[in-house]
Protein backbone atom coordinates (compact mmCIF):
# COMPACT_ATOMS: atom_id res chain seq x y z
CA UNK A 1 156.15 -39.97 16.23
CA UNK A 2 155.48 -41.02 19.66
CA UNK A 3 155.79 -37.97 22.51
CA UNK A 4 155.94 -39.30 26.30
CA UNK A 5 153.94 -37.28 28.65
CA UNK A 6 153.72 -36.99 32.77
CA UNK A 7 150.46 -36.21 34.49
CA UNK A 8 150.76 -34.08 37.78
CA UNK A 9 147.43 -33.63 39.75
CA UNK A 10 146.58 -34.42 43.44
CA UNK A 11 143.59 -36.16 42.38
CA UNK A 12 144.28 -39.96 42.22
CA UNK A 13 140.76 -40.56 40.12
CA UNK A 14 141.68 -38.01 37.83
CA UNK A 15 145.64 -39.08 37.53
CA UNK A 16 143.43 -42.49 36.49
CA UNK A 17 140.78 -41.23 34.15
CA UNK A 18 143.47 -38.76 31.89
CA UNK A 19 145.78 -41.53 31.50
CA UNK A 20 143.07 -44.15 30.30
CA UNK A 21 141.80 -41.71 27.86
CA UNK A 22 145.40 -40.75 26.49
CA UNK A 23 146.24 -44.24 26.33
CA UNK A 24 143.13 -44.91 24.54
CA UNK A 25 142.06 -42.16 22.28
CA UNK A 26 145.74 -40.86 21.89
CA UNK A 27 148.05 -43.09 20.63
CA UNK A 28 150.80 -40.71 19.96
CA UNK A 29 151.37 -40.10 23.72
CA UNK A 30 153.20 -42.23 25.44
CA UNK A 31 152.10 -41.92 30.08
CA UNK A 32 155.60 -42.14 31.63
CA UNK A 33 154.54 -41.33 34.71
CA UNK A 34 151.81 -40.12 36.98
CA UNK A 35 152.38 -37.65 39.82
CA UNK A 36 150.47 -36.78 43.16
CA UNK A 37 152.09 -33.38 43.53
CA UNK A 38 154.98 -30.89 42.25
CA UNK A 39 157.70 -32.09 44.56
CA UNK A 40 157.22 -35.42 42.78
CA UNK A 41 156.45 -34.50 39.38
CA UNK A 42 160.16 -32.50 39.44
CA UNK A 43 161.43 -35.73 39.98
CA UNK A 44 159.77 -37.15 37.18
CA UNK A 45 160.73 -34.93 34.98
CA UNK A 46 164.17 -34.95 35.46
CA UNK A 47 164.02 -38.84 35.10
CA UNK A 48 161.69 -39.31 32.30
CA UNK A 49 162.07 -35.97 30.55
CA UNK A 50 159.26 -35.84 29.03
CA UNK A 51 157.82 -33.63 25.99
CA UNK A 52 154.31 -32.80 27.72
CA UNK A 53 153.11 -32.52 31.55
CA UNK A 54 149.64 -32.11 32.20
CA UNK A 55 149.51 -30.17 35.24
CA UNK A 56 146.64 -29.18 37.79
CA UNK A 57 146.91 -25.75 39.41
CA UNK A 58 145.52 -26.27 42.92
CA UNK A 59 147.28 -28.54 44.84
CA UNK A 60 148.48 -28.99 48.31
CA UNK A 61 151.65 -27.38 49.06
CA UNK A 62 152.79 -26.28 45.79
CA UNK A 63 150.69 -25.03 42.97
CA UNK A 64 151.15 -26.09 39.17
CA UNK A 65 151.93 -21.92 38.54
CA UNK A 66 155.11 -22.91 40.78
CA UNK A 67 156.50 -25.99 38.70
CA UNK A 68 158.64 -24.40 36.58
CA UNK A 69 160.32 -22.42 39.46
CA UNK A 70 162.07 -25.37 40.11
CA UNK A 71 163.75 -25.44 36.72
CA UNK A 72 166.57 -23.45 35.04
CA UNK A 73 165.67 -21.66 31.69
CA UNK A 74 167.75 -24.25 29.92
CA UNK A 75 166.07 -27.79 31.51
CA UNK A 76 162.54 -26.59 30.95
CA UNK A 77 162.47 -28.84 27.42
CA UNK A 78 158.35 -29.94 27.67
CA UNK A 79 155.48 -27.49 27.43
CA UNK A 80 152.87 -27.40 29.81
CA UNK A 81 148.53 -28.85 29.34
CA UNK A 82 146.77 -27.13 32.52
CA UNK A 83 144.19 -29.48 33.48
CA UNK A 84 141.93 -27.83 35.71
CA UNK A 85 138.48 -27.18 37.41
CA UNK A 86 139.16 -23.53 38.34
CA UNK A 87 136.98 -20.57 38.15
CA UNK A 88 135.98 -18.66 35.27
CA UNK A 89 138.49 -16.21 36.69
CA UNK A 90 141.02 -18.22 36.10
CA UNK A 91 140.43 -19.45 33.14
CA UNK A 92 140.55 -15.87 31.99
CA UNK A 93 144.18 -15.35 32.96
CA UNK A 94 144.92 -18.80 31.52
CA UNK A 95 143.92 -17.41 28.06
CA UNK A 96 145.54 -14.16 28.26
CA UNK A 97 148.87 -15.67 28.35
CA UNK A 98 147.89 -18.08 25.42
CA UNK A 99 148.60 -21.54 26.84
CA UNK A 100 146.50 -24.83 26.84
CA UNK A 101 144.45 -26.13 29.08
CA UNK A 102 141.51 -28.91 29.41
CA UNK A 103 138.47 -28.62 32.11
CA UNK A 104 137.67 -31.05 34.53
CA UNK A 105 135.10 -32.87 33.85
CA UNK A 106 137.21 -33.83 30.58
CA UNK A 107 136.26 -35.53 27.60
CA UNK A 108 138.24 -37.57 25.06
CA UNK A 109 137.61 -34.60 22.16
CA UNK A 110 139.14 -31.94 24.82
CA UNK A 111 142.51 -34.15 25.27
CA UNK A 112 142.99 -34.19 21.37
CA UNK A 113 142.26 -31.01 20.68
CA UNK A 114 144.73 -29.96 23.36
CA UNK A 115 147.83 -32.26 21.96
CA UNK A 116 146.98 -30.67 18.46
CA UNK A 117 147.74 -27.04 20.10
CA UNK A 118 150.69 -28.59 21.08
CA UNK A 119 151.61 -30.01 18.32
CA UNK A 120 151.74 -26.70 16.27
CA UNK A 121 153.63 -24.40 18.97
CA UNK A 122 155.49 -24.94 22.56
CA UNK A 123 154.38 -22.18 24.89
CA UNK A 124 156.65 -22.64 28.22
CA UNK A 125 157.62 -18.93 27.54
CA UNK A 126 154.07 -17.79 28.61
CA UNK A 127 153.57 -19.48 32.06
CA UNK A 128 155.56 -15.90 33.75
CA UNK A 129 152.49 -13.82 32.58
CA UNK A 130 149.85 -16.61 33.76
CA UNK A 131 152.11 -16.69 37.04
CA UNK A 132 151.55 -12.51 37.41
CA UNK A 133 148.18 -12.77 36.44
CA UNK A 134 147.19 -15.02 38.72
CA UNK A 135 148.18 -12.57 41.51
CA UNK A 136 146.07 -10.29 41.63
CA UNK A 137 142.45 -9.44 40.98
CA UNK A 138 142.95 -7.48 37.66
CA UNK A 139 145.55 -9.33 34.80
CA UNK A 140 148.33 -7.37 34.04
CA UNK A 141 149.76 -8.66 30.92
CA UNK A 142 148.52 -10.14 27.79
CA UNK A 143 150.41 -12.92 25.31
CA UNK A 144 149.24 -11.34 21.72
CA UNK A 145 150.04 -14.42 19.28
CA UNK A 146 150.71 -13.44 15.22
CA UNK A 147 151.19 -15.89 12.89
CA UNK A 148 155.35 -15.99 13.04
CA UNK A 149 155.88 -14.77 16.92
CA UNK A 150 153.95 -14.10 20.43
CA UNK A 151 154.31 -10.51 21.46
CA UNK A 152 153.96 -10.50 25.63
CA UNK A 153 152.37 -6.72 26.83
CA UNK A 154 151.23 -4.65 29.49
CA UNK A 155 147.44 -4.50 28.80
CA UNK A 156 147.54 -0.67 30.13
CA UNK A 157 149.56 -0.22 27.34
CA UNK A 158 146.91 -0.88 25.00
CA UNK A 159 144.80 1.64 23.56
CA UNK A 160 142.34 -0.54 21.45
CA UNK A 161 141.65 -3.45 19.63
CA UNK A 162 140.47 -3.46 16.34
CA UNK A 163 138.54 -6.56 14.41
CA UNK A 164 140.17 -7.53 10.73
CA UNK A 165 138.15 -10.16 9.74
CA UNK A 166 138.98 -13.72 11.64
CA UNK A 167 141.75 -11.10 13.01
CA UNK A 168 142.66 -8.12 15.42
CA UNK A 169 144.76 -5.36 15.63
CA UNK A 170 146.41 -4.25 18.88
CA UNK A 171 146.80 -0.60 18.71
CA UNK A 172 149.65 -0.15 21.15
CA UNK A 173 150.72 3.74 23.14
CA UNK A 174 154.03 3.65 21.75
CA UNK A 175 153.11 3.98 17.98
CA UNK A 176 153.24 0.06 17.08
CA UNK A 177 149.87 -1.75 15.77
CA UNK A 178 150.00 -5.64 16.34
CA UNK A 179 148.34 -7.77 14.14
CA UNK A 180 147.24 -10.95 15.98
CA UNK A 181 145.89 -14.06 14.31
CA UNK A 182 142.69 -14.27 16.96
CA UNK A 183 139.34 -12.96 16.66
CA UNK A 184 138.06 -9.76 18.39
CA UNK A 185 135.04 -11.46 20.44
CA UNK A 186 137.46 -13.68 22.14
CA UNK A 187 139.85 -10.60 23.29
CA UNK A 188 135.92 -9.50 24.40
CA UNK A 189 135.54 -12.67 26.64
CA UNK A 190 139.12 -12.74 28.10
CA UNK A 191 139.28 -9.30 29.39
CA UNK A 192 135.30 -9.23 30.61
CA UNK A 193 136.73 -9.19 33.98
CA UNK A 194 138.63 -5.92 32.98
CA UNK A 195 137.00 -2.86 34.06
CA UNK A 196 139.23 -0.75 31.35
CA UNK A 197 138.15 -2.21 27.72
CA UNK A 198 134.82 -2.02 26.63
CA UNK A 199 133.22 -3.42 23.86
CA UNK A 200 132.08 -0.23 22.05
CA UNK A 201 131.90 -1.26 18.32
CA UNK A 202 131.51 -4.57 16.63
CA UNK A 203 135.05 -3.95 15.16
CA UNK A 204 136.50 -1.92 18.48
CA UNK A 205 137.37 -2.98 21.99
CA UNK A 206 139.05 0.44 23.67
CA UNK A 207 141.51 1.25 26.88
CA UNK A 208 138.32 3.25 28.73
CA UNK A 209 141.53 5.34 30.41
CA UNK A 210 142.84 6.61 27.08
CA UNK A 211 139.56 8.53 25.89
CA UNK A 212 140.31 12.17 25.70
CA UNK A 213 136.63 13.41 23.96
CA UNK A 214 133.49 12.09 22.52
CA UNK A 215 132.15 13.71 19.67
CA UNK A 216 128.95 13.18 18.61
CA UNK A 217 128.73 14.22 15.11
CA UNK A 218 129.75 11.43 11.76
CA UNK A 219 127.55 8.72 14.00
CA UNK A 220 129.56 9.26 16.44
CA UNK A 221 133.40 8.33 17.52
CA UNK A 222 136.14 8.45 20.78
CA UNK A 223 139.37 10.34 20.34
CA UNK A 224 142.30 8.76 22.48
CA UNK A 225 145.86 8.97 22.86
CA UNK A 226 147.51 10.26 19.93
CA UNK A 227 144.89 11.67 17.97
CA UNK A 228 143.31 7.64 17.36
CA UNK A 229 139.41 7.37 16.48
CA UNK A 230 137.54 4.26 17.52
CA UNK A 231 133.88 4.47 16.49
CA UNK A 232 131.46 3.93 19.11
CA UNK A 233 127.86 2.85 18.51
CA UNK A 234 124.90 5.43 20.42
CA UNK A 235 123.85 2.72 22.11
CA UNK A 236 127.27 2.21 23.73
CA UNK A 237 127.26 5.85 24.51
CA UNK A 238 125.44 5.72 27.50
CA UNK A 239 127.22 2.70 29.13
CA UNK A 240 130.60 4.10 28.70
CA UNK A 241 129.76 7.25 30.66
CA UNK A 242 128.62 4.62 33.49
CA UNK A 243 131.93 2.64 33.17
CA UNK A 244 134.19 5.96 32.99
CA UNK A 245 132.20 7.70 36.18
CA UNK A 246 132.41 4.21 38.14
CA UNK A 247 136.77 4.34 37.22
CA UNK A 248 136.62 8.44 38.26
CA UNK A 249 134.82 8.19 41.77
């Protein structure tokens, strides 16, 4: 099956490079059109309607967070490959809401592993959460993918994450525990720029906000919300304190 795709990215050596490497390592992706900014790329779409766009974020005028403004709900028919050379900030808030992205300087193996992510699940539903995100210094809301559905939260509603093997548990403040088909070190490297979760067990990431005691006896635990325990290695001890007086002053 043959899927046509539009590139939109200000950069006319990129535009260049990303279509000669679809063409010739992706055969299965048909370049309908390259585009030099949104304005034009919304007119490509509605020509060529195509089933992918791979979209830069910072352009001139408009950014790629704005292209699907320009759409109603029931024309937005593609899903969305950032292609980008942002910050490590940004690629943060790019993960939390769960969509795809390559980085520039690209390579043939980042491009295919890309179209097979889009091959197994269309993700236009996430780009409002990368659009909040991106507004502010501190994310607001996560995309939390399980193996039937994607659950979109507030991450102060979270009061810890839990390792389960090659998955994690999201235990959430009203009652509900999320079982999400993604390791716990990678919900450590997204929210590193969070100053509320800390890593304070191999098998526990915790909402710093929702401790209510530490006690020190049975090696040690944190009570939170609603009576929870989340173990907490002595090591860690010491370092939360730190984190909790920094949030406190």
């Amino acid at each position: 099956m043959s899927y046509r795709a539009i590139i939109i990215d200000d950069e006319e050596m990129a535009r260049n490079l990303l279509a000669g490497m679809i063409r010739e390592f992706i055969p299965d992706i048909e370049v309908v059109g390259c585009c030099s900014d949104v304005a034009e790329g919304v007119k490509a779409i509605h020509k060529h309607k195509p089933d992918i766009v791979f979209l830069d974020i910072e352009m001139p005028t408009h950014t790629g967070l704005e292209l699907l403004d320009f759409f109603n709900e029931d024309e937005i028919n593609f899903s969305i490959i950032f292609v980008t050379a942002y910050n490590q900030y940004a690629i943060q808030a790019i993960k939390l809401a769960a969509v795809d992205y390559i980085l520039k300087p690209f390579e043939p193996e980042d491009i295919s592993a890309a179209f097979q992510l889009f091959l197994k699940e269309k993700k236009q539903g996430h780009y409002k959460i990368l659009q909040q995100n991106f507004k502010g210094d501190i994310p607001q809301r996560i995309a939390l993918p399980s193996l039937t559905s994607v659950q979109f939260v507030e991450l102060n509603q979270i009061l810890y994450f839990q390792a389960e093997g090659a998955y994690t548990t999201v235990a959430m403040r009203d009652g509900r525990s999320i079982t999400v088909s993604k390791s716990l070190k990678l919900y450590e490297n997204i929210l590193q720029n969070s100053t509320d979760f800390f890593r304070c067990h191999r098998s526990y990431i915790v909402n710093v906000r929702y401790i209510k005691e530490y006690v020190k006896g049975d090696g040690g635990y944190l009570l939170l919300e609603q009576n929870h325990q989340v173990s907490i290695s002595t090591e860690k001890a010491t370092e939360l304190f730190k984190i909790i007086d920094a949030l406190q002053a």
